[in-house]
Protein backbone atom coordinates (compact mmCIF):
# COMPACT_ATOMS: atom_id res chain seq x y z
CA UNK A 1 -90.50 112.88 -122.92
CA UNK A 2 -88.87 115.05 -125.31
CA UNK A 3 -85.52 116.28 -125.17
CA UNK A 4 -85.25 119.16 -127.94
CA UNK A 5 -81.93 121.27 -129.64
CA UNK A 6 -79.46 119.01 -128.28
CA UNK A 7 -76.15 118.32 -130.11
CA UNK A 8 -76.15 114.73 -130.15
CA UNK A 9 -72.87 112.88 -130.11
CA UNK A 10 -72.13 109.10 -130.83
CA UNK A 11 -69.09 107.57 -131.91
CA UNK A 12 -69.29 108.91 -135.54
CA UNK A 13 -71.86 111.26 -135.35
CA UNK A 14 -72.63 114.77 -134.31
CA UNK A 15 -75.64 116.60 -134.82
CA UNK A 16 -78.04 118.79 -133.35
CA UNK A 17 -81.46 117.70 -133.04
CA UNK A 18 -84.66 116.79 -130.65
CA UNK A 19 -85.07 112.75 -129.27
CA UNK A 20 -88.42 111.38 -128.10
CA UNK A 21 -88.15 108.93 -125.50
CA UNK A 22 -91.18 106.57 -125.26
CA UNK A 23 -91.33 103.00 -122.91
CA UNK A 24 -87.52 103.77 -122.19
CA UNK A 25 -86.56 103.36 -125.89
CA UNK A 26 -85.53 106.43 -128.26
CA UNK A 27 -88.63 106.41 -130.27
CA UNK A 28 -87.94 109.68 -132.77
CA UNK A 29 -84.88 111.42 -133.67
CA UNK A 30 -85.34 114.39 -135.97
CA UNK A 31 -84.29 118.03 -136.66
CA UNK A 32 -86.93 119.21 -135.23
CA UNK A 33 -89.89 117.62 -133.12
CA UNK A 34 -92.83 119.28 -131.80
CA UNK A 35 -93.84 118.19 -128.39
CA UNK A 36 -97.20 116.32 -127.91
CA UNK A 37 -99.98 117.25 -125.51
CA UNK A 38 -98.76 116.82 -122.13
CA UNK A 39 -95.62 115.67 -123.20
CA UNK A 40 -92.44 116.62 -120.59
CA UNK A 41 -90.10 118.76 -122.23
CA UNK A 42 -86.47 119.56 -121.74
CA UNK A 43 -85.00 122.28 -123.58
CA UNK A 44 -81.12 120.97 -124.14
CA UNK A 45 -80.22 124.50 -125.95
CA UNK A 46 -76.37 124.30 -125.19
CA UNK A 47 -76.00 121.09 -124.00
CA UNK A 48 -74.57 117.92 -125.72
CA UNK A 49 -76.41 114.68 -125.78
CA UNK A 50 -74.45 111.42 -125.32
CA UNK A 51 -75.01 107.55 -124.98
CA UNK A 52 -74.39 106.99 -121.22
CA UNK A 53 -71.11 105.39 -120.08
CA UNK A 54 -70.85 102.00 -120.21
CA UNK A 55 -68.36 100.60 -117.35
CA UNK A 56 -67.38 96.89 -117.81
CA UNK A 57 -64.76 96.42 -115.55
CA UNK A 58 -65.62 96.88 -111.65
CA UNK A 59 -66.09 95.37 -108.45
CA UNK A 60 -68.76 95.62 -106.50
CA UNK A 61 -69.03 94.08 -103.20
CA UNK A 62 -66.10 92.26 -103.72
CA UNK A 63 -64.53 89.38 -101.18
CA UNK A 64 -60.85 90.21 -100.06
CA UNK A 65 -59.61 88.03 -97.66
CA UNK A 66 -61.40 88.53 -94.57
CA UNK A 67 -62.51 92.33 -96.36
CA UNK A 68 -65.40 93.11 -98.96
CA UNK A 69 -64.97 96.14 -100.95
CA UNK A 70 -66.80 98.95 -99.26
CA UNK A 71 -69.32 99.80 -102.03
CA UNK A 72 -72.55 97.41 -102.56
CA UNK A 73 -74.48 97.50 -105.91
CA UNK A 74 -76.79 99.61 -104.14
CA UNK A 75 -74.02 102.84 -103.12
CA UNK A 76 -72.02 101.50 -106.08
CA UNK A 77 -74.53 101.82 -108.61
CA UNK A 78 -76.09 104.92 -107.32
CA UNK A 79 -72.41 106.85 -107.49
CA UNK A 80 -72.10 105.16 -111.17
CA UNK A 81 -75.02 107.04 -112.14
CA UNK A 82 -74.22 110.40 -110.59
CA UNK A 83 -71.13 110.03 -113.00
CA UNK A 84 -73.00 109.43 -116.08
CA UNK A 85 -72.46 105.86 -115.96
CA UNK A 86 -75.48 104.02 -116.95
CA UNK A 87 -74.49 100.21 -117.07
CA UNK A 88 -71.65 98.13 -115.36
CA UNK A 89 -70.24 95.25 -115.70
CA UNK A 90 -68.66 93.25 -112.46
CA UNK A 91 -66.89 90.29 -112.10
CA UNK A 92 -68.77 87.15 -110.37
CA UNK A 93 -66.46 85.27 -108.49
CA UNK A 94 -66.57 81.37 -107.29
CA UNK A 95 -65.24 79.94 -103.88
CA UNK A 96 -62.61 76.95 -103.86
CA UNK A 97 -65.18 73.83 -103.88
CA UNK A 98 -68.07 76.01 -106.16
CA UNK A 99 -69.45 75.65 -109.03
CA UNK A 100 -69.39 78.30 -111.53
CA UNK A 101 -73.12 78.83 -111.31
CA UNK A 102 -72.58 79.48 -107.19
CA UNK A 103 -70.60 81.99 -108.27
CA UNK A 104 -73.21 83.90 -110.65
CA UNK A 105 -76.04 83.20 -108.61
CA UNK A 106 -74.67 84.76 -105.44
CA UNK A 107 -73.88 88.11 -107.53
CA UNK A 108 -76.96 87.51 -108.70
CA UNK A 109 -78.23 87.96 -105.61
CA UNK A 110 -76.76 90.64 -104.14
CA UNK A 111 -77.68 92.85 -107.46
CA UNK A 112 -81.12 91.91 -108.14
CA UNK A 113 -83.56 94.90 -107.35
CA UNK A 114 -80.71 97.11 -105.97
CA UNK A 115 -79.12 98.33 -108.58
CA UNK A 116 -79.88 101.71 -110.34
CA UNK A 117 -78.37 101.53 -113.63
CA UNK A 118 -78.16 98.62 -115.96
CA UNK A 119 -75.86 95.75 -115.02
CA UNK A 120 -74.27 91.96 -116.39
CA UNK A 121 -71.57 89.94 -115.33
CA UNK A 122 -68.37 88.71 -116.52
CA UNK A 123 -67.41 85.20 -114.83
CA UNK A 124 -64.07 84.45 -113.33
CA UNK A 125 -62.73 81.13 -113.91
CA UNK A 126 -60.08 80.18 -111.58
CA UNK A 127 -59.38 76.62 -112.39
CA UNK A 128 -60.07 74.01 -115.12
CA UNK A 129 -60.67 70.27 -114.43
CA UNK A 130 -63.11 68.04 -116.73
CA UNK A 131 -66.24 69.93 -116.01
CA UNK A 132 -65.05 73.24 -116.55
CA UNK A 133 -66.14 73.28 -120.57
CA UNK A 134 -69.62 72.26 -119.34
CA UNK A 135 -69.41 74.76 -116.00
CA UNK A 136 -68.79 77.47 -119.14
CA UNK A 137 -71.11 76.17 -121.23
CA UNK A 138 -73.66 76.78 -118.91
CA UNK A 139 -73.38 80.21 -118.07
CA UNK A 140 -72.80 80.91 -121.72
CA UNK A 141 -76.68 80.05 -122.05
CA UNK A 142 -77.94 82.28 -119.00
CA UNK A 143 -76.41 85.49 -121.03
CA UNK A 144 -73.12 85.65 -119.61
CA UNK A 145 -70.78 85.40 -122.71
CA UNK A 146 -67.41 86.61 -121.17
CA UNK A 147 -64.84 85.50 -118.52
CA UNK A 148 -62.14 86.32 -116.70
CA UNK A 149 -58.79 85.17 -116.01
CA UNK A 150 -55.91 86.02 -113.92
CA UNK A 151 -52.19 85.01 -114.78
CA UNK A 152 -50.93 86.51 -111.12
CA UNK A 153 -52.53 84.74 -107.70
CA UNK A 154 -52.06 81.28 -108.62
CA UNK A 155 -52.16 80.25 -105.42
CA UNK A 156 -55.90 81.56 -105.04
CA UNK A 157 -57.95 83.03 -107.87
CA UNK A 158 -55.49 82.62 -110.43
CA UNK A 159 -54.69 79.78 -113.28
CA UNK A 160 -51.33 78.49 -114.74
CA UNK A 161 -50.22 77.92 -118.65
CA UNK A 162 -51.72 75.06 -118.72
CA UNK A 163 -55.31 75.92 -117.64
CA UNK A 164 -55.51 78.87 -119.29
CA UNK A 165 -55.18 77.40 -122.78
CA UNK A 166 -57.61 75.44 -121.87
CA UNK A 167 -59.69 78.16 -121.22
CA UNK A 168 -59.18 80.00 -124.56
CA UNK A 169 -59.65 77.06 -126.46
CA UNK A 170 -62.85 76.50 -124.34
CA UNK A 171 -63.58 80.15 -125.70
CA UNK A 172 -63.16 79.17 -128.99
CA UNK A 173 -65.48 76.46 -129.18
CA UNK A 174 -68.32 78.29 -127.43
CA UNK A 175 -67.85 81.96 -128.87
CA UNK A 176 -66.79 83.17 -125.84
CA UNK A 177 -64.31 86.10 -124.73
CA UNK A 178 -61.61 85.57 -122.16
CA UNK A 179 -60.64 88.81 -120.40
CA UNK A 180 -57.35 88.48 -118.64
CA UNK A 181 -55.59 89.87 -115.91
CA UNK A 182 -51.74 90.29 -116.82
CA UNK A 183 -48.94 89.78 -114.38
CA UNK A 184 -46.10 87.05 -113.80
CA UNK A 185 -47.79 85.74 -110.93
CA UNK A 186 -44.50 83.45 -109.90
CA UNK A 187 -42.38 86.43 -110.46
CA UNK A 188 -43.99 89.24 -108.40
CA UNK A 189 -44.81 86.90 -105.82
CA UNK A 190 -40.76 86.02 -105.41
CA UNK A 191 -39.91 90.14 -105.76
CA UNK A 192 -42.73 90.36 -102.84
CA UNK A 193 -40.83 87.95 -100.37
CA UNK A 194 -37.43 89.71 -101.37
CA UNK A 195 -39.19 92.92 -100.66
CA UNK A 196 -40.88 91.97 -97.53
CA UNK A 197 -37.87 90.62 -95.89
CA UNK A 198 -36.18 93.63 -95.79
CA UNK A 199 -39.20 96.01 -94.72
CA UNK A 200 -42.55 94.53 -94.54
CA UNK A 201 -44.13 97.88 -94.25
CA UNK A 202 -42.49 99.80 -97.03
CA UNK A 203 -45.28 100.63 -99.40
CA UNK A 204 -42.92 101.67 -102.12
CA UNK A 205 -42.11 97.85 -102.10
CA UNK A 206 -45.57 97.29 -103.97
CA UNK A 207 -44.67 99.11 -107.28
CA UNK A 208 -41.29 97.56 -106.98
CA UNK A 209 -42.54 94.38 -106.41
CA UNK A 210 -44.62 95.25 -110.05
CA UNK A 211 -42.11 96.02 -112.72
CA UNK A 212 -43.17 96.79 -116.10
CA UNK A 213 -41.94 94.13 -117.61
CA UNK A 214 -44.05 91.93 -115.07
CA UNK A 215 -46.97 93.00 -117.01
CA UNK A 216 -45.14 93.04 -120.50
CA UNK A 217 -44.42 89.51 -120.22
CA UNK A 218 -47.62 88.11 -119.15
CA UNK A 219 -49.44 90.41 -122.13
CA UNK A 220 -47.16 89.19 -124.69
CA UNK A 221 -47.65 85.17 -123.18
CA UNK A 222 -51.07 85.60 -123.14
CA UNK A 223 -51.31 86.97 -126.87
CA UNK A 224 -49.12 84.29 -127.93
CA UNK A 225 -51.69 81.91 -126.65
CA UNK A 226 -54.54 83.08 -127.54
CA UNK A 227 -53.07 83.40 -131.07
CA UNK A 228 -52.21 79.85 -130.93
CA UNK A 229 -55.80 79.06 -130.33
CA UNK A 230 -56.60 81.38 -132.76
CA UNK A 231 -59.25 83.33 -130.35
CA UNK A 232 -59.59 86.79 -129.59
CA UNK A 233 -58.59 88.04 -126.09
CA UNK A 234 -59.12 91.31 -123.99
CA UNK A 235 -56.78 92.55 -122.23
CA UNK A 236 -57.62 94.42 -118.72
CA UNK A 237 -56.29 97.39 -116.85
CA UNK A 238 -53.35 98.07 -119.41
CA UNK A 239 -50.83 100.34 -117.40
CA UNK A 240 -47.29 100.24 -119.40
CA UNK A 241 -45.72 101.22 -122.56
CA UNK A 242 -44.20 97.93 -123.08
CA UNK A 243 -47.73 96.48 -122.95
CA UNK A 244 -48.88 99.04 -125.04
CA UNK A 245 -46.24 98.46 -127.77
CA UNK A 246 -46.73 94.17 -127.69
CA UNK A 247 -51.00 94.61 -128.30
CA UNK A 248 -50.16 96.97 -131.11
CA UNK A 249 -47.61 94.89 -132.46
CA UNK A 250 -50.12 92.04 -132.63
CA UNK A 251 -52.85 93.87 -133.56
CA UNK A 252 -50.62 95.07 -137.24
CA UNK A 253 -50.26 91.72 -137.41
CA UNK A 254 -54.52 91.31 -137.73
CA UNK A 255 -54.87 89.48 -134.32
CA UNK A 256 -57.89 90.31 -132.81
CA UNK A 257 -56.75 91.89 -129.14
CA UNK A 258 -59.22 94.07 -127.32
CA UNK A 259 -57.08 96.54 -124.81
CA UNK A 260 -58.59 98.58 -121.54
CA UNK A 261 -56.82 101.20 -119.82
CA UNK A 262 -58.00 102.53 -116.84
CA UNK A 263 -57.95 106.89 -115.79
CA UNK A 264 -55.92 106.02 -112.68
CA UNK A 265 -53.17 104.96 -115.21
CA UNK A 266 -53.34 108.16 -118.00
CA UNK A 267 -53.87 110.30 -114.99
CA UNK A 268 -51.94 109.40 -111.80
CA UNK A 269 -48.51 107.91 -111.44
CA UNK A 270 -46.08 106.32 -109.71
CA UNK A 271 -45.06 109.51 -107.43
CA UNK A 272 -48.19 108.97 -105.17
CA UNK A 273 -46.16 106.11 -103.41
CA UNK A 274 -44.01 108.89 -101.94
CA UNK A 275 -46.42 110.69 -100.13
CA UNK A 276 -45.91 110.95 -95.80
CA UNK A 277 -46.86 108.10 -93.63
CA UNK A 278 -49.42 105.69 -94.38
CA UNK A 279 -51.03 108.17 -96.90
CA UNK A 280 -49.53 105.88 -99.94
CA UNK A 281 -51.60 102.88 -99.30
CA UNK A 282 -54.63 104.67 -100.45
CA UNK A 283 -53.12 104.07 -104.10
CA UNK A 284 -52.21 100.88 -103.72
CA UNK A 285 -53.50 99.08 -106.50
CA UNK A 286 -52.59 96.19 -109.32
CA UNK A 287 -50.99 97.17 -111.61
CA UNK A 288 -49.35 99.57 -109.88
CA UNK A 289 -49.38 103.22 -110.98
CA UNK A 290 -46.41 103.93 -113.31
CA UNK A 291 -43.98 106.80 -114.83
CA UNK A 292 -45.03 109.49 -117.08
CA UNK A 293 -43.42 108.11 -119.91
CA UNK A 294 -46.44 105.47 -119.60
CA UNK A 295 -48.87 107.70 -119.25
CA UNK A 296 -48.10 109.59 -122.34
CA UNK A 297 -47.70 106.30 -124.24
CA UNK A 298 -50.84 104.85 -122.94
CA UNK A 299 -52.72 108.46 -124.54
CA UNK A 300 -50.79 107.73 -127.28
CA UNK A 301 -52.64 104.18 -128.16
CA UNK A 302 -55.94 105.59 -127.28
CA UNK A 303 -55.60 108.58 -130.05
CA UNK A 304 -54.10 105.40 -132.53
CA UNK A 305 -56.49 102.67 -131.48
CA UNK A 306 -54.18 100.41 -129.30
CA UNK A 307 -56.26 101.03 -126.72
CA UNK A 308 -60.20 100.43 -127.37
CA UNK A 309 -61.64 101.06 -123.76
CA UNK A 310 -61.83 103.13 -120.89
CA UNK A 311 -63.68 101.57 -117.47
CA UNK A 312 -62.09 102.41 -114.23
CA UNK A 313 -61.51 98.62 -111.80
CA UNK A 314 -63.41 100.54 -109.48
CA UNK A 315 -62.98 98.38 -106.26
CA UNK A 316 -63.29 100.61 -103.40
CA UNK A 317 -61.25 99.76 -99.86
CA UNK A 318 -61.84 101.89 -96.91
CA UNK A 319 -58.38 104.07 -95.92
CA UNK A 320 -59.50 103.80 -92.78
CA UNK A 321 -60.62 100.51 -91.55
CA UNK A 322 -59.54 98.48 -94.32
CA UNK A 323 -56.39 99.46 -96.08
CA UNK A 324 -54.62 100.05 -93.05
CA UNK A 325 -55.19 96.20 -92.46
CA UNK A 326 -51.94 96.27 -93.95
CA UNK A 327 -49.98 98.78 -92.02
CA UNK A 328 -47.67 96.35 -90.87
CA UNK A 329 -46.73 94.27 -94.33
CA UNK A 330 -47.51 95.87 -97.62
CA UNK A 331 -48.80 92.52 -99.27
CA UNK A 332 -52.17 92.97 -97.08
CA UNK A 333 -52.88 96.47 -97.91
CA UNK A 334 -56.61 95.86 -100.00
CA UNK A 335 -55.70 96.53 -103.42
CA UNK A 336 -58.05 98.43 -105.68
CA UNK A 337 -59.04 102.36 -105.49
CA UNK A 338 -62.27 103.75 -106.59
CA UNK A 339 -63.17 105.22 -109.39
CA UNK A 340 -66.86 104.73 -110.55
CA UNK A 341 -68.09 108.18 -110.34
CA UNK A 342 -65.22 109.81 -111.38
CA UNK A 343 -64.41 108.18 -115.20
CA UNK A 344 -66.68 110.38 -117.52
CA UNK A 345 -66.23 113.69 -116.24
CA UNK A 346 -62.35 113.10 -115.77
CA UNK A 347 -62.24 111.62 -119.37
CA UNK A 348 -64.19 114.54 -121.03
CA UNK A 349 -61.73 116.83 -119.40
CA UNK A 350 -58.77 115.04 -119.96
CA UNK A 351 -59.42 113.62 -122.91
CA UNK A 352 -60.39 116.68 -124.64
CA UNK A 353 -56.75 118.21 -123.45
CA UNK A 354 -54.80 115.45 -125.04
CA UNK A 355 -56.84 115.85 -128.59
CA UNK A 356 -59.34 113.11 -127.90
CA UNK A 357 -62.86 114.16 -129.46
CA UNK A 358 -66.33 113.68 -127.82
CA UNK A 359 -66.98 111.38 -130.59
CA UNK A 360 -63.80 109.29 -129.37
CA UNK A 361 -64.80 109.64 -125.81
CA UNK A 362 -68.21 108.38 -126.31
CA UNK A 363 -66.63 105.08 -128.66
CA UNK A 364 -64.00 104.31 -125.64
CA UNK A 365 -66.45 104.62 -122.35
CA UNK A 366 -69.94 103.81 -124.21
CA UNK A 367 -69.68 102.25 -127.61
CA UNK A 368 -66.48 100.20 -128.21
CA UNK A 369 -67.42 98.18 -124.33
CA UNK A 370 -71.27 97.72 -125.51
CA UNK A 371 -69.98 96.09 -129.10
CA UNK A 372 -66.87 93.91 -127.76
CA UNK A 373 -69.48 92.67 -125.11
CA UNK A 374 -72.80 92.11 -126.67
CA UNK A 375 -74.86 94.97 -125.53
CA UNK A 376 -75.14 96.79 -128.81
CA UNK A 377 -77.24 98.62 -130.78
CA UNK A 378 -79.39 98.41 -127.44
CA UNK A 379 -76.81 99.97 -125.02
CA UNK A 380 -73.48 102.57 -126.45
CA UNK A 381 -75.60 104.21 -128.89
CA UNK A 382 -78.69 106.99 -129.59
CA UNK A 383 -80.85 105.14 -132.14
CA UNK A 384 -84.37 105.21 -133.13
CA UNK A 385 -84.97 101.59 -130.49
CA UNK A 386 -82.10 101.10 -128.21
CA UNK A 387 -82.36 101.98 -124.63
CA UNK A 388 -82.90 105.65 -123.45
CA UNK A 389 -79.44 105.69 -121.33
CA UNK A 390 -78.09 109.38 -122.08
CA UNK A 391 -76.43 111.86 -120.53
CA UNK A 392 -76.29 115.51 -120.95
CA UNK A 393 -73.47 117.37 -120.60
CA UNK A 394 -72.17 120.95 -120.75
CA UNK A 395 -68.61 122.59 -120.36
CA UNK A 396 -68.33 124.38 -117.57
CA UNK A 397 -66.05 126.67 -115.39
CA UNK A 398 -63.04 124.15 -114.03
CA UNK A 399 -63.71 123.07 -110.50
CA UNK A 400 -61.34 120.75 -108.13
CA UNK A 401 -62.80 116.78 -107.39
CA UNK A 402 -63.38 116.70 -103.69
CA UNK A 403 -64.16 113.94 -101.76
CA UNK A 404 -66.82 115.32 -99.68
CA UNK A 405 -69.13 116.17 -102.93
CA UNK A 406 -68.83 112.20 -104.20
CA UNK A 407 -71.86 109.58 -103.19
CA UNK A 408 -69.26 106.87 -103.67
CA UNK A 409 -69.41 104.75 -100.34
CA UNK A 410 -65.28 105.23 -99.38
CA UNK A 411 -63.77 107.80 -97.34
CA UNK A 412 -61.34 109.07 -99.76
CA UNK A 413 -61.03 109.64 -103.88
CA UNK A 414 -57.72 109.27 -105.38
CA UNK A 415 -58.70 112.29 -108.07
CA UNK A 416 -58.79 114.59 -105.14
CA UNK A 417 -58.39 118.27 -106.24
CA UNK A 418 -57.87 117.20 -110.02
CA UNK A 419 -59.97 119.62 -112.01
CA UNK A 420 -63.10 118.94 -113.89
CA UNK A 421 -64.78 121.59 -116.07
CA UNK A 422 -67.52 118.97 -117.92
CA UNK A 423 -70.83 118.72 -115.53
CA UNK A 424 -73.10 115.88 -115.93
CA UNK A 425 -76.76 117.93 -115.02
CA UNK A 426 -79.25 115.18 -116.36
CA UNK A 427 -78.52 111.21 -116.55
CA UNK A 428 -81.06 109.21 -117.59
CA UNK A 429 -82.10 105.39 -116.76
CA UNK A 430 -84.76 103.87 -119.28
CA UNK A 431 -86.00 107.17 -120.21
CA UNK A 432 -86.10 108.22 -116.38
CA UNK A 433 -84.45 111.40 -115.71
CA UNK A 434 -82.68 110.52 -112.50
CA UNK A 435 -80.24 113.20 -111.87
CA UNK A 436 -82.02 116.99 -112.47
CA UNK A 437 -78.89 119.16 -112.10
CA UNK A 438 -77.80 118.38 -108.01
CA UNK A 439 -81.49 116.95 -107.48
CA UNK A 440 -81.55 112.81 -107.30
CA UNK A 441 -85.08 111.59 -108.64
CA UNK A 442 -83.71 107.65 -108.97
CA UNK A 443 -86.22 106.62 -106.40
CA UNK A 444 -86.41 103.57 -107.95
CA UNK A 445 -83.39 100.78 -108.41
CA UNK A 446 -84.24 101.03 -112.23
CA UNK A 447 -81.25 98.56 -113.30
CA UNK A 448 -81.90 95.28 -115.15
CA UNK A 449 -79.61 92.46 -115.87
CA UNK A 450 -78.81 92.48 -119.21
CA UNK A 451 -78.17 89.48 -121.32
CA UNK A 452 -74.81 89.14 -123.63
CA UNK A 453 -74.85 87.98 -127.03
């Protein structure tokens, strides 16, 4: 295949040229290129050719309670690719009594062969006793080279002080990377029960029970540990300008801290949780959205650098069916909204509003995730050899998200009539053009499991 007189974009290029794609690998970039015989051509004229997205924070399929997430990796994947994402990255999750590896293997299972883009794993670790180091150890050497830890939910998936040093130091000694979810567990969990007392069903009472400062603390004990170990850390979902203001404190001070936002957090905020009736619930999420005043300091660090990626904690709960489990109490509405189709267009738009170039865009959803987490040169990048994952795009006339036009499985979208004016007409798998304009051609579940190094 040849693509010809495209303006190709990475992180610190732009140019226009012609890319031959040959065994799903970029085998030619040049000026110009002259097709060979038989060779399928796409004239790009117009359009602008970039790395495809690279999401490594979602969950797919995901256990909740007595719940799973409403998207598997076959719908989840699919709607990824509509959106120009090309490769994900979930979170395997163990039971209480697992191993680690029971963990992996079961999301193993329920990806292999049904996914259509690219995929890997992070793995939660929600414990530490004396076989944890070798638990890590050994999915270290099956390609799985980050994990994930959560300072709120101690009770469940969550660890204390104490076991989370001994994950980063675990991280240390194997090369790994700890990615860690950032709230004062104890805390929220006592605002919750103050909360609840009063009016159980109150769904303001989630962002209330969520401060800022919940998340500012647990950031800034988090760095502090990790710098005590001496280990870099990534930080998840950042949603505050406290949190904001702590990583880049640490990072002028040369610690290496890796920081994710999320586009519910630069895009929505905190007045959703006064809409009428249950209607609320269907942004119920952790963090919570915040104020303004966040947003514009969270788009702030991504212009400076505080921030380094955008991927959307896509976890997808029914609004009927599932987060109306908890109509009654607001501690069992299914947190998470989704997201997974939605990040690149939203981000071209938005991001090019706020000052943000393509070039920046493409480093925060494509390159900066493939080179914090092992995938690069062969994923976040158009290079003579890595993968052919592209996308191209064009600017169009400004049209409203709806719902009804998403393939993500959920009966609702959060982004519902924000405006998009960036269309996504081709996305392309391995060199396989799977989305023509509105036509799907993915016949095939094309995604791989891809190794971390």
């Amino acid at each position: 295949m040849l693509i010809k007189n495209a303006v190709l974009i990475n992180e610190k290029e732009k140019r226009k040229c012609s890319v031959r794609i040959a065994d799903g690998k970029i085998k030619e970039i040049a000026t110009q290129l002259e097709a060979e015989k038989e060779e399928h051509v796409i004239d790009a004229s117009g359009y602008y050719l970039l790395p495809g997205g690279i999401d490594v924070h979602t969950h797919i399929e995901m256990p909740c309670g007595n719940l799973v997430s409403s998207d598997d990796y076959d719908a989840g994947t699919k709607a990824a690719v509509w959106g120009g994402t090309t490769t994900v990255m979930d979170f395997a999750e163990y039971d209480k009594g697992e191993k680690l590896q029971d963990g992996l293997d079961r999301w193993m299972t329920k990806s292999e062969g049904k996914s259509y883009c690219d995929y890997s794993f992070h793995m939660t670790v929600s414990g530490w006793d004396e076989t944890t180091e070798e638990q890590i150890h050994k999915i270290k050497s099956q390609g799985i080279t980050s994990f994930k830890a959560y300072t709120a939910y101690q009770d469940d998936i969550g660890v204390n002080d104490k076991e989370l040093f001994r994950i980063l130091k675990c991280m240390k000694k194997i090369g790994g990377l700890l990615c860690v979810h950032c709230e004062n567990g104890p805390v929220l969990e006592c605002l919750q029960a103050d909360l609840k007392h009063v009016n159980p069903g109150r769904i303001r009472n989630h962002p209330e029970s969520r401060p800022n400062l919940v998340e500012k603390e647990a950031v800034s004990r988090v760095i502090d540990l990790a710098a005590i170990v001496d280990v870099p850390v990534y930080i998840v979902h950042v949603s505050t300008k406290e949190a904001v203001e702590v990583i880049r404190k640490a990072k002028a001070k040369g610690q290496k801290v890796y920081a994710e936002t999320c586009p519910q957090y630069l895009l929505l905020d905190e007045e959703a949780y006064n809409l009428p009736g249950f209607e609320s619930a269907k942004y119920v999420l952790s963090p919570p959205l915040r104020k303004k005043e966040d947003q514009k300091a969270l788009w702030e660090a991504l212009k400076d650098g505080t921030i380094d990626v955008v991927s959307t904690d896509h976890c997808s709960f029914n609004y009927h069916g599932q987060k109306d489990y908890g109509k009654e109490d607001f501690t069992q509405i299914p947190n998470g909204i989704p997201g997974i189709e939605n990040r690149m267009k939203l981000m071209l738009t938005y991001g090019i509003r706020h000052g943000i170039s393509l070039e920046k865009i493409v480093k925060v959803c494509s390159a900066a995730p493939a080179k914090i987490f092992g995938l690069y040169p062969k994923k976040g990048v158009l290079k003579i050899g890595s993968d052919a994952d592209m996308i191209l795009i064009k600017q169009e006339k400004a049209h409203s998200v709806t719902w009804a036009e998403l393939h993500q499985r959920v009966d609702y979208t959060p982004y519902e009539g924000m405006e998009e004016e960036w269309e996504i007409p081709y996305v392309f798998v391995h060199g396989t053009c799977v989305v023509d304009h509105e036509t799907w051609s993915g016949k095939k579940h094309l995604g791989r499991f891809q190794k971390c190094i």
